[in-house]
N, C-alpha and C. Protein backbone atom coordinates (compact mmCIF):
# COMPACT_ATOMS: atom_id res chain seq x y z
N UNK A 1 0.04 157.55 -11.14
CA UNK A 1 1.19 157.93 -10.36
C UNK A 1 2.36 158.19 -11.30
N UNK A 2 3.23 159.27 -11.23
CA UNK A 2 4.46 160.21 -11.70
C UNK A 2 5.22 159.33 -11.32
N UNK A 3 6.47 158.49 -12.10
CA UNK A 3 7.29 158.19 -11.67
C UNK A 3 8.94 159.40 -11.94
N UNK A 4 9.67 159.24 -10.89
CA UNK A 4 10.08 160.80 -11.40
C UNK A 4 11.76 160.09 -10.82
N UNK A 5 12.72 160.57 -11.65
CA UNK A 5 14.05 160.36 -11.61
C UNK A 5 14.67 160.41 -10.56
N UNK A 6 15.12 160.15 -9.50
CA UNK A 6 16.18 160.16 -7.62
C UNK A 6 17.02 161.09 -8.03
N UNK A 7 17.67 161.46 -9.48
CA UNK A 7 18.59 162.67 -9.12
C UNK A 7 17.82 163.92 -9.82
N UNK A 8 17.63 163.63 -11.32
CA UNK A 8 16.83 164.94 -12.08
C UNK A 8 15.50 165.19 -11.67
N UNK A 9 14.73 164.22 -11.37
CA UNK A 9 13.93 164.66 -11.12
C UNK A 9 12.47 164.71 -12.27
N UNK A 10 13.05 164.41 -13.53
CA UNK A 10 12.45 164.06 -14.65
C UNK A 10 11.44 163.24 -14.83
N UNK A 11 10.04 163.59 -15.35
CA UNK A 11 9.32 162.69 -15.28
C UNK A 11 9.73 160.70 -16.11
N UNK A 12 9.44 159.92 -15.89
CA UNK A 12 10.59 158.28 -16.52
C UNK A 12 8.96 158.03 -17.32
N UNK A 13 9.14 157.44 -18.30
CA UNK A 13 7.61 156.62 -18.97
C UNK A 13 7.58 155.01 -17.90
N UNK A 14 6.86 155.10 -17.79
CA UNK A 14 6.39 153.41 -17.35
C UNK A 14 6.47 152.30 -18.36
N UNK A 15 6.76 152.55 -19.88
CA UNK A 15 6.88 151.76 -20.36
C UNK A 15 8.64 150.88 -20.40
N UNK A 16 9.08 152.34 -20.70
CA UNK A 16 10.75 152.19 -20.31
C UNK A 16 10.96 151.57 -19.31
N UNK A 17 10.31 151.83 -17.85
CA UNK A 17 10.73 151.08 -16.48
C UNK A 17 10.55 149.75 -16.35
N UNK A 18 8.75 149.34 -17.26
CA UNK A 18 8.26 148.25 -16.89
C UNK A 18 9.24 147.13 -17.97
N UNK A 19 10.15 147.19 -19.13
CA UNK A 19 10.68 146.79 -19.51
C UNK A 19 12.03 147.06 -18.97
N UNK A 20 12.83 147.67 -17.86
CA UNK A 20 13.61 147.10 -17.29
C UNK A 20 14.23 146.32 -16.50
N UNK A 21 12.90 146.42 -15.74
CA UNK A 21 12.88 145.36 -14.36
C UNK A 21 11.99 144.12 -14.70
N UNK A 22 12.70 142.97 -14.70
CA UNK A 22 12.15 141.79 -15.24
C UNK A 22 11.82 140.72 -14.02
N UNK A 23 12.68 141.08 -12.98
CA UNK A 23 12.73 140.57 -11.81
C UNK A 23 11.26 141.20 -10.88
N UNK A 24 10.75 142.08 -11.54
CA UNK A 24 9.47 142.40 -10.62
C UNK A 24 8.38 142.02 -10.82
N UNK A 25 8.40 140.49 -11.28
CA UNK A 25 7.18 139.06 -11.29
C UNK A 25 6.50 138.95 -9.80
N UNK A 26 7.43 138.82 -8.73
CA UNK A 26 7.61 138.44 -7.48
C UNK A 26 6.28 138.36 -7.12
N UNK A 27 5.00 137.62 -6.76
CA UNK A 27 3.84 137.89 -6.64
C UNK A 27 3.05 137.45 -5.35
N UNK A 28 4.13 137.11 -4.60
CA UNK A 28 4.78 136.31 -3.37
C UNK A 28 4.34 136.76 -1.95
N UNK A 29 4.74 138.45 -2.56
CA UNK A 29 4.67 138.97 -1.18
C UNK A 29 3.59 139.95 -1.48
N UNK A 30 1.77 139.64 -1.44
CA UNK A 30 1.19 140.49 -1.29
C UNK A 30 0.59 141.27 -0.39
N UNK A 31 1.21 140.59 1.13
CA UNK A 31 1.02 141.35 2.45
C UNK A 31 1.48 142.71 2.50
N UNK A 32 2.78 142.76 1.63
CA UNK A 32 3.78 143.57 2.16
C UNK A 32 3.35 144.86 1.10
N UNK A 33 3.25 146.00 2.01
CA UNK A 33 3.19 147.65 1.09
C UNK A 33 3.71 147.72 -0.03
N UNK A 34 3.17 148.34 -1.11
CA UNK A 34 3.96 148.51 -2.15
C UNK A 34 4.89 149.88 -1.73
N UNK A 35 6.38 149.72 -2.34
CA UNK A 35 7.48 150.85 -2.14
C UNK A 35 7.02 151.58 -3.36
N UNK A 36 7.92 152.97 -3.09
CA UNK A 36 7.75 153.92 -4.72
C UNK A 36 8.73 153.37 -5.35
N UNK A 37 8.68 152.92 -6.31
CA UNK A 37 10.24 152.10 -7.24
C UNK A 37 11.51 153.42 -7.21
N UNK A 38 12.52 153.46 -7.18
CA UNK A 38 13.32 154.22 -6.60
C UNK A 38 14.41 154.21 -8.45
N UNK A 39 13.77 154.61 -9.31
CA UNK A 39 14.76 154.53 -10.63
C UNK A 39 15.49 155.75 -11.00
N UNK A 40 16.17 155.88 -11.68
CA UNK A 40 16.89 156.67 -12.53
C UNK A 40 16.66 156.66 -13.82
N UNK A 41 16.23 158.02 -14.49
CA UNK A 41 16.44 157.96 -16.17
C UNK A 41 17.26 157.69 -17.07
N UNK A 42 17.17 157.69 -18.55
CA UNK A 42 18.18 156.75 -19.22
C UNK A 42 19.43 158.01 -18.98
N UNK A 43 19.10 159.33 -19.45
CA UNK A 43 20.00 160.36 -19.31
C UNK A 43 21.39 160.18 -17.56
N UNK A 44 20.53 160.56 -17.20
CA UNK A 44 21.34 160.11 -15.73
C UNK A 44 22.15 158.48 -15.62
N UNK A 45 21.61 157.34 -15.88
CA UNK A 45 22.29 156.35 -16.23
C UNK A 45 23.48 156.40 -17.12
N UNK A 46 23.32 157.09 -18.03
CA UNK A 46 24.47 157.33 -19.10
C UNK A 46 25.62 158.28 -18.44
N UNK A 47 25.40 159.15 -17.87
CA UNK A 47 26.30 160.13 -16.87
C UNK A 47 27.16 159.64 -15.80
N UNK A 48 26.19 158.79 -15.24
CA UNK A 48 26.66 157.38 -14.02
C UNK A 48 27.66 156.94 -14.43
N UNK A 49 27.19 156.24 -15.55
CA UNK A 49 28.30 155.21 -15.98
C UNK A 49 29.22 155.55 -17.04
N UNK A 50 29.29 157.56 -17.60
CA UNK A 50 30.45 158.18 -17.68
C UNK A 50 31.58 158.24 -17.02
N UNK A 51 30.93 158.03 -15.65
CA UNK A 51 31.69 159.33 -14.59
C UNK A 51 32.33 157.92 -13.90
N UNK A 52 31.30 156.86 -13.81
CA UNK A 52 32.04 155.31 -13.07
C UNK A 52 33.07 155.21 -14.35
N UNK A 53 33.34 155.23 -15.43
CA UNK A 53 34.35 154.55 -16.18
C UNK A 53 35.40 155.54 -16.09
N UNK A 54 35.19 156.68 -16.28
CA UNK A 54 36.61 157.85 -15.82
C UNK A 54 37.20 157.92 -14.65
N UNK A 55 36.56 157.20 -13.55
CA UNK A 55 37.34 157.00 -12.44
C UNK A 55 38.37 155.66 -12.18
N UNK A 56 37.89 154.79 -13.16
CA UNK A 56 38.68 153.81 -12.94
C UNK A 56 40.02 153.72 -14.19
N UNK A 57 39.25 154.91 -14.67
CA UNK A 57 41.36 154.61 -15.41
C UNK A 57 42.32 155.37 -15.10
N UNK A 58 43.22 154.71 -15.62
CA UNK A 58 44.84 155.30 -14.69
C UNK A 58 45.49 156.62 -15.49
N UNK A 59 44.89 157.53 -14.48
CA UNK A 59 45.62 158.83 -14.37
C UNK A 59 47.14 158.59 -15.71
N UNK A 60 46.93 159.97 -16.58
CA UNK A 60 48.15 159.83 -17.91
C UNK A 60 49.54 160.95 -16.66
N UNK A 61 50.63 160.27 -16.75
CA UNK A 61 51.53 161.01 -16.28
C UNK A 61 51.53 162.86 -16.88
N UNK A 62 52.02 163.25 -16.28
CA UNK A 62 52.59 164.61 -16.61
C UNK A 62 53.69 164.75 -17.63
């Protein structure tokens, strides 16, 4: 299975993913369906959190 980026669309490696999420031990709930993991690539992450840090600073006067 393709794991593929929510905005680009880019194929993600599974190795990159499976070393981000550390919290997905959980082994708890094997009744329940597996979801499609819903990630973002490193590219798009970096853009994110361009675009989140330029919004929070204060506008330079005129």
């Amino acid at each position: 299975m393709k794991i593929r980026c929510m905005l680009c669309g880019m194929p993600i490696d599974e190795e990159v993913l499976s070393s981000a999420d550390p919290l997905e031990d959980d082994d708890d709930d094997d009744d329940m369906p597996k979801k499609k993991p819903m990630s973002v690539c490193l590219r798009c992450q970096a853009k994110l959190k361009h675009e989140a840090d330029g919004q929070q600073k204060i506008p330079k006067p005129m």
